[in-house]
PDB file of N, CA and C in Angstrom:
ATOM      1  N   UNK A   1       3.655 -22.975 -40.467  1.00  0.00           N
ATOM      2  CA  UNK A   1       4.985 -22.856 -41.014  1.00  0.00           C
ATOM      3  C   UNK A   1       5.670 -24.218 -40.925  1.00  0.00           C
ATOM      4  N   UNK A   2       5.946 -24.583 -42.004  1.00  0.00           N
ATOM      5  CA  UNK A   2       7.126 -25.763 -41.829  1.00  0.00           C
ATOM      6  C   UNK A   2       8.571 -25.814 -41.659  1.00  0.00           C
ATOM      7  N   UNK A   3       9.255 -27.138 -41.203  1.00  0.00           N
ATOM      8  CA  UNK A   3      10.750 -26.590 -41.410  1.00  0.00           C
ATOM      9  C   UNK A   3      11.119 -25.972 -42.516  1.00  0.00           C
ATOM     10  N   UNK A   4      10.470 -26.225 -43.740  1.00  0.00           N
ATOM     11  CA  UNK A   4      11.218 -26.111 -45.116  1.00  0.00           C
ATOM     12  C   UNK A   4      10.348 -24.242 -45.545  1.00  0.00           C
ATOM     13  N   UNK A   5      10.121 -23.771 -44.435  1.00  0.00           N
ATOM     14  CA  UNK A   5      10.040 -22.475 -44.654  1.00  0.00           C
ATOM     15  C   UNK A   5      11.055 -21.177 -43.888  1.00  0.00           C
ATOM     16  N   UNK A   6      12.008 -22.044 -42.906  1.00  0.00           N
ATOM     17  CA  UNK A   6      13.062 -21.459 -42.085  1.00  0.00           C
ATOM     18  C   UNK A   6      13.626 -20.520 -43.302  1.00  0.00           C
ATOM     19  N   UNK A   7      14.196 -19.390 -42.643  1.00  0.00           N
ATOM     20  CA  UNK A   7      15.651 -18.938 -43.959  1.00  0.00           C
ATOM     21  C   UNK A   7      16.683 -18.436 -42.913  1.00  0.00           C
ATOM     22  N   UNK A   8      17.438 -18.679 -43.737  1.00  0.00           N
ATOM     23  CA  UNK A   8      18.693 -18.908 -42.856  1.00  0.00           C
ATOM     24  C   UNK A   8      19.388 -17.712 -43.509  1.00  0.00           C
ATOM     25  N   UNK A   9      19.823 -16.615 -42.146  1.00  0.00           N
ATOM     26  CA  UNK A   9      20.935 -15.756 -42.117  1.00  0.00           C
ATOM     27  C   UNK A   9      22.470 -15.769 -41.915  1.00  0.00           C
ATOM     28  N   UNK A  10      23.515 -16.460 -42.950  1.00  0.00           N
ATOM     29  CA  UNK A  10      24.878 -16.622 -42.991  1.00  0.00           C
ATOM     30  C   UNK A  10      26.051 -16.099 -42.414  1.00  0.00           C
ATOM     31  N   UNK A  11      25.217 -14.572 -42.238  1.00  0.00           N
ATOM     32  CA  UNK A  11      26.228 -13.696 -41.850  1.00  0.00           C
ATOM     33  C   UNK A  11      25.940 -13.743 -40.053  1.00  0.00           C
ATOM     34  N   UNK A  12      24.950 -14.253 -39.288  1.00  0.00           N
ATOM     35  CA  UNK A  12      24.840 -14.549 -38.370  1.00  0.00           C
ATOM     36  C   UNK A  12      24.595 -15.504 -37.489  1.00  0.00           C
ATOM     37  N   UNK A  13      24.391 -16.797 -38.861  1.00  0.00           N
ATOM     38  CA  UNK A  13      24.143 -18.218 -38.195  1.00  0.00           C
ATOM     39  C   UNK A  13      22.621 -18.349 -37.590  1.00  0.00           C
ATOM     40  N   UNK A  14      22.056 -17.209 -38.099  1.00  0.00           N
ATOM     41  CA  UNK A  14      20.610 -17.873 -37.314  1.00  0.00           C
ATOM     42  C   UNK A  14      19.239 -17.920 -38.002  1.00  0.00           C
ATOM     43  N   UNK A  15      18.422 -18.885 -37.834  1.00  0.00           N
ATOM     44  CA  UNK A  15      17.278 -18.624 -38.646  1.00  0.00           C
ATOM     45  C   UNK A  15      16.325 -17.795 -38.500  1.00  0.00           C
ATOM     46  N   UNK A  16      15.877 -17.339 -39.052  1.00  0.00           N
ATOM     47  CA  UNK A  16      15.067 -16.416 -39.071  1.00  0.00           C
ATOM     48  C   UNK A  16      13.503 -16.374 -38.104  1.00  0.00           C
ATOM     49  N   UNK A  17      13.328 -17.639 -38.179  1.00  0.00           N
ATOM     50  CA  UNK A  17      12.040 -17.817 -37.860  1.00  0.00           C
ATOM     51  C   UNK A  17      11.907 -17.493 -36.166  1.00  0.00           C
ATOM     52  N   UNK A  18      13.138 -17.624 -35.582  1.00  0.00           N
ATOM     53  CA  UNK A  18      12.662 -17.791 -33.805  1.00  0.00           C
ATOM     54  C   UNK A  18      12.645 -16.049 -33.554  1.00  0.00           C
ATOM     55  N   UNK A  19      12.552 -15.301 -34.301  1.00  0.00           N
ATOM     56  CA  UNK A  19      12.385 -13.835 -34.040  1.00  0.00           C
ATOM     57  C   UNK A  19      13.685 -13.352 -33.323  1.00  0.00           C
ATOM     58  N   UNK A  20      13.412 -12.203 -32.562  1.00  0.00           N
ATOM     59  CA  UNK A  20      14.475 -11.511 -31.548  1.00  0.00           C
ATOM     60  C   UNK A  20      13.943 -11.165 -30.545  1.00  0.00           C
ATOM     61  N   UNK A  21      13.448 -12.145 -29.807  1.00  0.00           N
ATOM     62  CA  UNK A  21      12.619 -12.196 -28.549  1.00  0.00           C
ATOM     63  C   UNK A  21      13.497 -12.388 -27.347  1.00  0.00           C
ATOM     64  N   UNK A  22      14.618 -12.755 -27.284  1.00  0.00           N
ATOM     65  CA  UNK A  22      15.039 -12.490 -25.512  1.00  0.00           C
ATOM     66  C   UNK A  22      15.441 -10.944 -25.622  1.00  0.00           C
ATOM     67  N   UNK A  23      15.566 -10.701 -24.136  1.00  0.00           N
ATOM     68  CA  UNK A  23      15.826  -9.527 -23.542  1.00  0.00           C
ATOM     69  C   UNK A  23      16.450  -9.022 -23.736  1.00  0.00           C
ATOM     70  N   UNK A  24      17.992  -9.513 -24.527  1.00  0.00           N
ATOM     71  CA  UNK A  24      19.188  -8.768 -25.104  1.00  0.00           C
ATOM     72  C   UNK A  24      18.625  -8.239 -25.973  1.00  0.00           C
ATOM     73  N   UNK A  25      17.884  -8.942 -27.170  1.00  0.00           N
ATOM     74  CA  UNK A  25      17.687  -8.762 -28.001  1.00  0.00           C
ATOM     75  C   UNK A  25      16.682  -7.244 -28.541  1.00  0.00           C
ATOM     76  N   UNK A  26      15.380  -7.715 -27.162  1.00  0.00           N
ATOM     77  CA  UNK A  26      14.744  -6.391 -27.147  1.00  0.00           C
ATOM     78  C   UNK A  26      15.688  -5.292 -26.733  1.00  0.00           C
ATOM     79  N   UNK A  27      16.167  -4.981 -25.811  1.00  0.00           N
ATOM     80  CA  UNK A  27      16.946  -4.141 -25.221  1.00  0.00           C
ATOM     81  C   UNK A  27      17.258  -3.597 -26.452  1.00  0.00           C
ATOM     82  N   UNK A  28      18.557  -4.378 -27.375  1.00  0.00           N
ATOM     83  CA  UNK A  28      19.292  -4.142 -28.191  1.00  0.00           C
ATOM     84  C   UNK A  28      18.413  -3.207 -29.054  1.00  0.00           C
ATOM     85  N   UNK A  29      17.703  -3.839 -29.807  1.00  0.00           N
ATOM     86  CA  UNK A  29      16.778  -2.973 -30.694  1.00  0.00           C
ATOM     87  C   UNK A  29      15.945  -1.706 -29.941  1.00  0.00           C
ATOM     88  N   UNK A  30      16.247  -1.235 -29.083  1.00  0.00           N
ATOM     89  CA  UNK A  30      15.770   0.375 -28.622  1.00  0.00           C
ATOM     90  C   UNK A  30      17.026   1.042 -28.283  1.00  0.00           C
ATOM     91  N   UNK A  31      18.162   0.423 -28.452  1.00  0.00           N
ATOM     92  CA  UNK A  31      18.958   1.226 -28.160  1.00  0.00           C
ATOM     93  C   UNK A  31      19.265   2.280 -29.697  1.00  0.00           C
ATOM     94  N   UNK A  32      19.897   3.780 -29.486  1.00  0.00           N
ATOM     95  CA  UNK A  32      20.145   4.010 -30.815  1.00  0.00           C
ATOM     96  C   UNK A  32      21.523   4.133 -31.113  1.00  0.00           C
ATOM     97  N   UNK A  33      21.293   3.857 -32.821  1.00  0.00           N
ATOM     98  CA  UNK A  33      22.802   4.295 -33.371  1.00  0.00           C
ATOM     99  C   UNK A  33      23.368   5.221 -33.020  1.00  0.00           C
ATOM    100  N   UNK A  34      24.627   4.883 -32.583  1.00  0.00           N
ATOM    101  CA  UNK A  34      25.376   5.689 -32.118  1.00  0.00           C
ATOM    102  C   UNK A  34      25.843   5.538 -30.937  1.00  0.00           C
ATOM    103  N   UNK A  35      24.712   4.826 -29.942  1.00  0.00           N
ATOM    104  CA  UNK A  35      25.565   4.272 -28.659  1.00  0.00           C
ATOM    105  C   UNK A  35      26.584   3.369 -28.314  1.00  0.00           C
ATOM    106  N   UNK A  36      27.503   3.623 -27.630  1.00  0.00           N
ATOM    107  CA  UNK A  36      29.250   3.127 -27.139  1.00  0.00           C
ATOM    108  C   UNK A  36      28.162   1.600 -26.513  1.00  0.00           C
ATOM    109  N   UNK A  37      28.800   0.987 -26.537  1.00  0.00           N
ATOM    110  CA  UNK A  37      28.830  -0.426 -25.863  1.00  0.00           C
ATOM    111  C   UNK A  37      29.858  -1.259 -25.376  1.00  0.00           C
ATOM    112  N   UNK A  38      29.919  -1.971 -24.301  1.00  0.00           N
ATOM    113  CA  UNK A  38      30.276  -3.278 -24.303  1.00  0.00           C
ATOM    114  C   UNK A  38      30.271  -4.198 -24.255  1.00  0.00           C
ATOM    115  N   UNK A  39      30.263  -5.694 -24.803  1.00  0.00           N
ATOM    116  CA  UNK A  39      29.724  -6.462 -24.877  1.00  0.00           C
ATOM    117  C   UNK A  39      30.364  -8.096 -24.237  1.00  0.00           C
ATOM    118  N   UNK A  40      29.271  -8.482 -23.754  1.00  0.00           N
ATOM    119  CA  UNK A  40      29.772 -10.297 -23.052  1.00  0.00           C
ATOM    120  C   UNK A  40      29.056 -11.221 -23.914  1.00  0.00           C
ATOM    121  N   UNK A  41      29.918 -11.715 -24.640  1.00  0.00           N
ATOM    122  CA  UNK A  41      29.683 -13.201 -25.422  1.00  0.00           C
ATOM    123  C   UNK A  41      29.840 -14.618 -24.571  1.00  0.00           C
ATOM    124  N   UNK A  42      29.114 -15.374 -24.138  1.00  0.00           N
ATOM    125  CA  UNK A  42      29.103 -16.600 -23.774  1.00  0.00           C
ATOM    126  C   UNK A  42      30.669 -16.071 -22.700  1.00  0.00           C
ATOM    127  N   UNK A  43      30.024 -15.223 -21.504  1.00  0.00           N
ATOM    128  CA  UNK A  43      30.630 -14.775 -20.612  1.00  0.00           C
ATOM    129  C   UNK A  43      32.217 -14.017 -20.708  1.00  0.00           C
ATOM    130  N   UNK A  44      32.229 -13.835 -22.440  1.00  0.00           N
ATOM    131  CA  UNK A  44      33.866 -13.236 -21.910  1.00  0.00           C
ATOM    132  C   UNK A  44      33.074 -12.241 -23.066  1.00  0.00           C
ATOM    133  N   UNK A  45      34.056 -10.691 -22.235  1.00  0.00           N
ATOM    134  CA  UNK A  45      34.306  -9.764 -23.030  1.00  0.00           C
ATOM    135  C   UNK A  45      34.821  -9.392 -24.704  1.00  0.00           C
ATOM    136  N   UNK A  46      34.099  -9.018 -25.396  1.00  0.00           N
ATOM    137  CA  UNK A  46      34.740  -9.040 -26.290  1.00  0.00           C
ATOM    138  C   UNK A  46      35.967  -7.981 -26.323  1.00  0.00           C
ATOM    139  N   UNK A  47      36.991  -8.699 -26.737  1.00  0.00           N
ATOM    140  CA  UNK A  47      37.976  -7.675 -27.576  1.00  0.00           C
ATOM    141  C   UNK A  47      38.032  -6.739 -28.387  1.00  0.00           C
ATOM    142  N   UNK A  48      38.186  -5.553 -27.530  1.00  0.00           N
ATOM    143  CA  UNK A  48      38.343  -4.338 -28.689  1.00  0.00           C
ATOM    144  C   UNK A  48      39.280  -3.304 -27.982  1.00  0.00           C
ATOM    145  N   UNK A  49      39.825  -2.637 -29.085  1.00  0.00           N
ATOM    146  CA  UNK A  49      41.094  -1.470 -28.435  1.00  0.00           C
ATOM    147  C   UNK A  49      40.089  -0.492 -28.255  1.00  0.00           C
ATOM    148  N   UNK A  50      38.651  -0.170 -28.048  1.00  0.00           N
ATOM    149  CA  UNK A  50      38.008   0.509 -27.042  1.00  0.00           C
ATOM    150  C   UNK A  50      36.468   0.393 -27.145  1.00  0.00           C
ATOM    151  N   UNK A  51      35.559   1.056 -27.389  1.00  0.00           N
ATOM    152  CA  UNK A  51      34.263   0.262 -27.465  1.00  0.00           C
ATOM    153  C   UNK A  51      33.516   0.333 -28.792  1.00  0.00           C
ATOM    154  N   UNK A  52      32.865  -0.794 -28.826  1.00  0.00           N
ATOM    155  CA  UNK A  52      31.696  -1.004 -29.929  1.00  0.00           C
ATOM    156  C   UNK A  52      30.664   0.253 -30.151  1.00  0.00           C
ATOM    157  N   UNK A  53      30.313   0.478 -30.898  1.00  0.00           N
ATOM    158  CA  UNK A  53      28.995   1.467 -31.298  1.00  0.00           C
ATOM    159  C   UNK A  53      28.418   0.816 -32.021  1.00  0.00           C
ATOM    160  N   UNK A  54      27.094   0.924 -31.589  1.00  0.00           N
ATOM    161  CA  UNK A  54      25.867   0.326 -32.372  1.00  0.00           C
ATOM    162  C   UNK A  54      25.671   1.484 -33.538  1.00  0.00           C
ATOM    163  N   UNK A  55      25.619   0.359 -34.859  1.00  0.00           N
ATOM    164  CA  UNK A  55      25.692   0.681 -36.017  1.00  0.00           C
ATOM    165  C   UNK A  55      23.959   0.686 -36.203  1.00  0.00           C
ATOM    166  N   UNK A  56      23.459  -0.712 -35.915  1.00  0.00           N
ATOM    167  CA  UNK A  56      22.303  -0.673 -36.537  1.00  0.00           C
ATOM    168  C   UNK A  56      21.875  -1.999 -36.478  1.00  0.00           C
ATOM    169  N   UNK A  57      20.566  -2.436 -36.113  1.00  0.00           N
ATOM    170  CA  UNK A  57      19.706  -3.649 -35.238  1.00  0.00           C
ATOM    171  C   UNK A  57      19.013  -3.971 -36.377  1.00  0.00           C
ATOM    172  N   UNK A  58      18.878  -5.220 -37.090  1.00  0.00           N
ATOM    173  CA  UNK A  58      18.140  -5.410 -37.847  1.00  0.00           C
ATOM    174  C   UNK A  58      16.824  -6.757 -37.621  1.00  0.00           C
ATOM    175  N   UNK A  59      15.773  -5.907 -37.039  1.00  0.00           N
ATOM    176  CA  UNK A  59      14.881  -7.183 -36.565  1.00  0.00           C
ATOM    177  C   UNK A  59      14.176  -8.532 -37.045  1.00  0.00           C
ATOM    178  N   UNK A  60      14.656  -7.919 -38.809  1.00  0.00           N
ATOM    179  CA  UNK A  60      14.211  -9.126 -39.666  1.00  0.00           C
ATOM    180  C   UNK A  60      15.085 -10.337 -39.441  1.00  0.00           C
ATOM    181  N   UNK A  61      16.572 -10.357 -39.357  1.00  0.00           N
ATOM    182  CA  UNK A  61      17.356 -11.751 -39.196  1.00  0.00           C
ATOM    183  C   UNK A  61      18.453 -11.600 -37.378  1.00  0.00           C
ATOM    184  N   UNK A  62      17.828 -10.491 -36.814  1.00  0.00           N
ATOM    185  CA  UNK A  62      18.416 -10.482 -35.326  1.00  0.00           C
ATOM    186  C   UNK A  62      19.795  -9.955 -35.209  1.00  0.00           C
ATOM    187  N   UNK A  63      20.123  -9.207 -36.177  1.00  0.00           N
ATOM    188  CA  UNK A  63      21.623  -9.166 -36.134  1.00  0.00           C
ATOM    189  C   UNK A  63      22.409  -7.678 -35.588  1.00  0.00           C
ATOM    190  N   UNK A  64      22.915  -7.563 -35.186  1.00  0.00           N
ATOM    191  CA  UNK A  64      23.128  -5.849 -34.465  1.00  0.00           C
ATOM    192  C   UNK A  64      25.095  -5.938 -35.218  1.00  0.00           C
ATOM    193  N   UNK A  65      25.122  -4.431 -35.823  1.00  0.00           N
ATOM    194  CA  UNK A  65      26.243  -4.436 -36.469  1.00  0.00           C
ATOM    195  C   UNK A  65      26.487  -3.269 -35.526  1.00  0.00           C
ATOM    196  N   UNK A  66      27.732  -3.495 -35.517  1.00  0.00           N
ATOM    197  CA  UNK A  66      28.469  -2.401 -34.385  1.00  0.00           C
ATOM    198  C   UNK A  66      30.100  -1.831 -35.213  1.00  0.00           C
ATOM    199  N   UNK A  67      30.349  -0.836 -35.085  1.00  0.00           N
ATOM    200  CA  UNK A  67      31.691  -0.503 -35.333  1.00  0.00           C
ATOM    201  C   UNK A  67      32.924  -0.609 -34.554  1.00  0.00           C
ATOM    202  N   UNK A  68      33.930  -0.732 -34.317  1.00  0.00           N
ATOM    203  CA  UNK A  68      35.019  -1.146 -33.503  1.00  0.00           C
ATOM    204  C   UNK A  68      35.972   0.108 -33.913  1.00  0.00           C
ATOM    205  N   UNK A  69      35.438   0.497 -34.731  1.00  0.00           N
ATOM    206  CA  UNK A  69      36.707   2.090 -34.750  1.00  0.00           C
ATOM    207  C   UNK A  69      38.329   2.161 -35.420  1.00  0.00           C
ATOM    208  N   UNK A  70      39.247   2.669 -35.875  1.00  0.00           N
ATOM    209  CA  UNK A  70      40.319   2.541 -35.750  1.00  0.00           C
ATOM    210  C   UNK A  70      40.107   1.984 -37.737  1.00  0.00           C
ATOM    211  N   UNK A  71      39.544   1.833 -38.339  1.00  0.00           N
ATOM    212  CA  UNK A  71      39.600   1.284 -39.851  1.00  0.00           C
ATOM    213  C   UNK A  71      39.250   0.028 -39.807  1.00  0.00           C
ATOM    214  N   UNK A  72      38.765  -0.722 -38.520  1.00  0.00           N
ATOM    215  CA  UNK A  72      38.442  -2.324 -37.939  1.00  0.00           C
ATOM    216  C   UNK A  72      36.667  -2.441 -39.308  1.00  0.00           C
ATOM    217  N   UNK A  73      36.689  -3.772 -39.870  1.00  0.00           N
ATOM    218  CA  UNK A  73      35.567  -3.687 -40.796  1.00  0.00           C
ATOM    219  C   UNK A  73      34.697  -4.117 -39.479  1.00  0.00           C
ATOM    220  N   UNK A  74      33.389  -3.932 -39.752  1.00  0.00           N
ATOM    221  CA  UNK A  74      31.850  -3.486 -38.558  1.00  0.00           C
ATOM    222  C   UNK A  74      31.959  -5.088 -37.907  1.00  0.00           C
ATOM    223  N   UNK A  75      31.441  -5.150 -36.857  1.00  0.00           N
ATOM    224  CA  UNK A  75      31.442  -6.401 -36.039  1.00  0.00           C
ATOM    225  C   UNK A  75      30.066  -6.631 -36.196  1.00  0.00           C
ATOM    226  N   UNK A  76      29.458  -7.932 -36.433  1.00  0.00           N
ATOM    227  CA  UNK A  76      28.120  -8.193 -36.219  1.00  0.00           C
ATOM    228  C   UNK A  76      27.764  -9.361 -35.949  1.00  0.00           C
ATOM    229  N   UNK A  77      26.626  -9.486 -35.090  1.00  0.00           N
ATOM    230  CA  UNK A  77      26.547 -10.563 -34.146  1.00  0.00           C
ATOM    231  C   UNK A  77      25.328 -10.745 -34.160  1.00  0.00           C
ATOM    232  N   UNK A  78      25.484 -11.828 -33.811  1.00  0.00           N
ATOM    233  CA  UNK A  78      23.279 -12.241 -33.821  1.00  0.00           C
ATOM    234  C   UNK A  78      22.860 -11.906 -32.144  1.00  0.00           C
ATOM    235  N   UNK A  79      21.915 -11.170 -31.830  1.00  0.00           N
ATOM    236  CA  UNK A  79      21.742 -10.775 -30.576  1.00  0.00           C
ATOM    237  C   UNK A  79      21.574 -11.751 -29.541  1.00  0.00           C
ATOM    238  N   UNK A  80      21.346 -13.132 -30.420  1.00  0.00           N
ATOM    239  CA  UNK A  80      21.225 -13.973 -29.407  1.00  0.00           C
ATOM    240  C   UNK A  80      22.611 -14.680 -28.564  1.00  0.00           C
ATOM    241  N   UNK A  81      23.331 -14.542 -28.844  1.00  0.00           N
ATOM    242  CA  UNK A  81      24.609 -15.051 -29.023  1.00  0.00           C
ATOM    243  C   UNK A  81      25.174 -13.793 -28.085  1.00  0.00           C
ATOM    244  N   UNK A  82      24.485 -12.886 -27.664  1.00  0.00           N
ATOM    245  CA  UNK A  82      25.075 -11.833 -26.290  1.00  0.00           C
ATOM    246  C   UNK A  82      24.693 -11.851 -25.105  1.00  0.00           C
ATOM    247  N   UNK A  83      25.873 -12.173 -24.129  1.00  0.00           N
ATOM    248  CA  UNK A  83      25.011 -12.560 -22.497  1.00  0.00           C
ATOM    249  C   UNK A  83      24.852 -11.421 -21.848  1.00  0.00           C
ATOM    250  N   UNK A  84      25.295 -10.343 -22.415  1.00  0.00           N
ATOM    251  CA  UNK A  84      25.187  -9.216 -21.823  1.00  0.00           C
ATOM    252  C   UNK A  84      26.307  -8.138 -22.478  1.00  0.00           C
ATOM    253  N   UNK A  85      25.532  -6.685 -21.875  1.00  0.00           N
ATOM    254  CA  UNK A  85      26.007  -5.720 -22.744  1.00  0.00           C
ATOM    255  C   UNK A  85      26.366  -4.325 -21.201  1.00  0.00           C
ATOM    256  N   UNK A  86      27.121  -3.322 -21.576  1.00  0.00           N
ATOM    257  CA  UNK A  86      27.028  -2.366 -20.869  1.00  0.00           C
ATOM    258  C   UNK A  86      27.241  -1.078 -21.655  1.00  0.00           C
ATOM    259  N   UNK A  87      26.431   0.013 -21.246  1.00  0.00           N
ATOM    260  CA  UNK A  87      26.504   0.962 -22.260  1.00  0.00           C
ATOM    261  C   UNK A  87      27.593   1.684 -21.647  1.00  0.00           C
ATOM    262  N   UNK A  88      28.495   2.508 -22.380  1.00  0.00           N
ATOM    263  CA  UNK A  88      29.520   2.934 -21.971  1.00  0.00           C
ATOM    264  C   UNK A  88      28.910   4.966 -21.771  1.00  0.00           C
ATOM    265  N   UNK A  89      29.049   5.973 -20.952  1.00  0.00           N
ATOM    266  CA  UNK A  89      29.174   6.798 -20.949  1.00  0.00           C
ATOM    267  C   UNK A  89      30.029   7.675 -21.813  1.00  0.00           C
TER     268      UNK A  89
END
């Protein structure tokens, strides 16, 4: 593979090619739609008036779309870019 075979995902800033290989990432992708979350970005909590639900993990460009509730449009994040998560009960 060369550089000039990377593709680049916009909506998450990341290329495609390094997979979704850390541990968030696996984690992330067995969790199912529908589970409450919370989430730590580069150590701070994200903001939300209550928790994220995993919408849906997409392993081709790494990206996990979550809902925020309330009419908020879906939050989505590249899994790599999460230092940590807690599932909410």
């Amino acid at each position: 593979m060369s550089l000039f075979d990377k593709q680049y995902s916009p909506e998450c800033g990341h290329c495609q090619y390094n997979k979704c290989t850390s541990s968030i990432c696996k984690r992330l992708k067995n969790l199912q739609p529908g589970t409450s979350v919370s989430l730590r970005v580069y150590g701070v909590r994200v903001p939300t008036s209550g928790s994220l639900v995993l919408q849906s993990f997409d392993p081709t460009d790494c990206c996990a779309t979550f809902d925020a509730g309330g009419g908020v449009s879906p939050f989505i994040i590249d899994c790599h870019r999460i230092d940590g998560f807690t599932i909410n009960a």
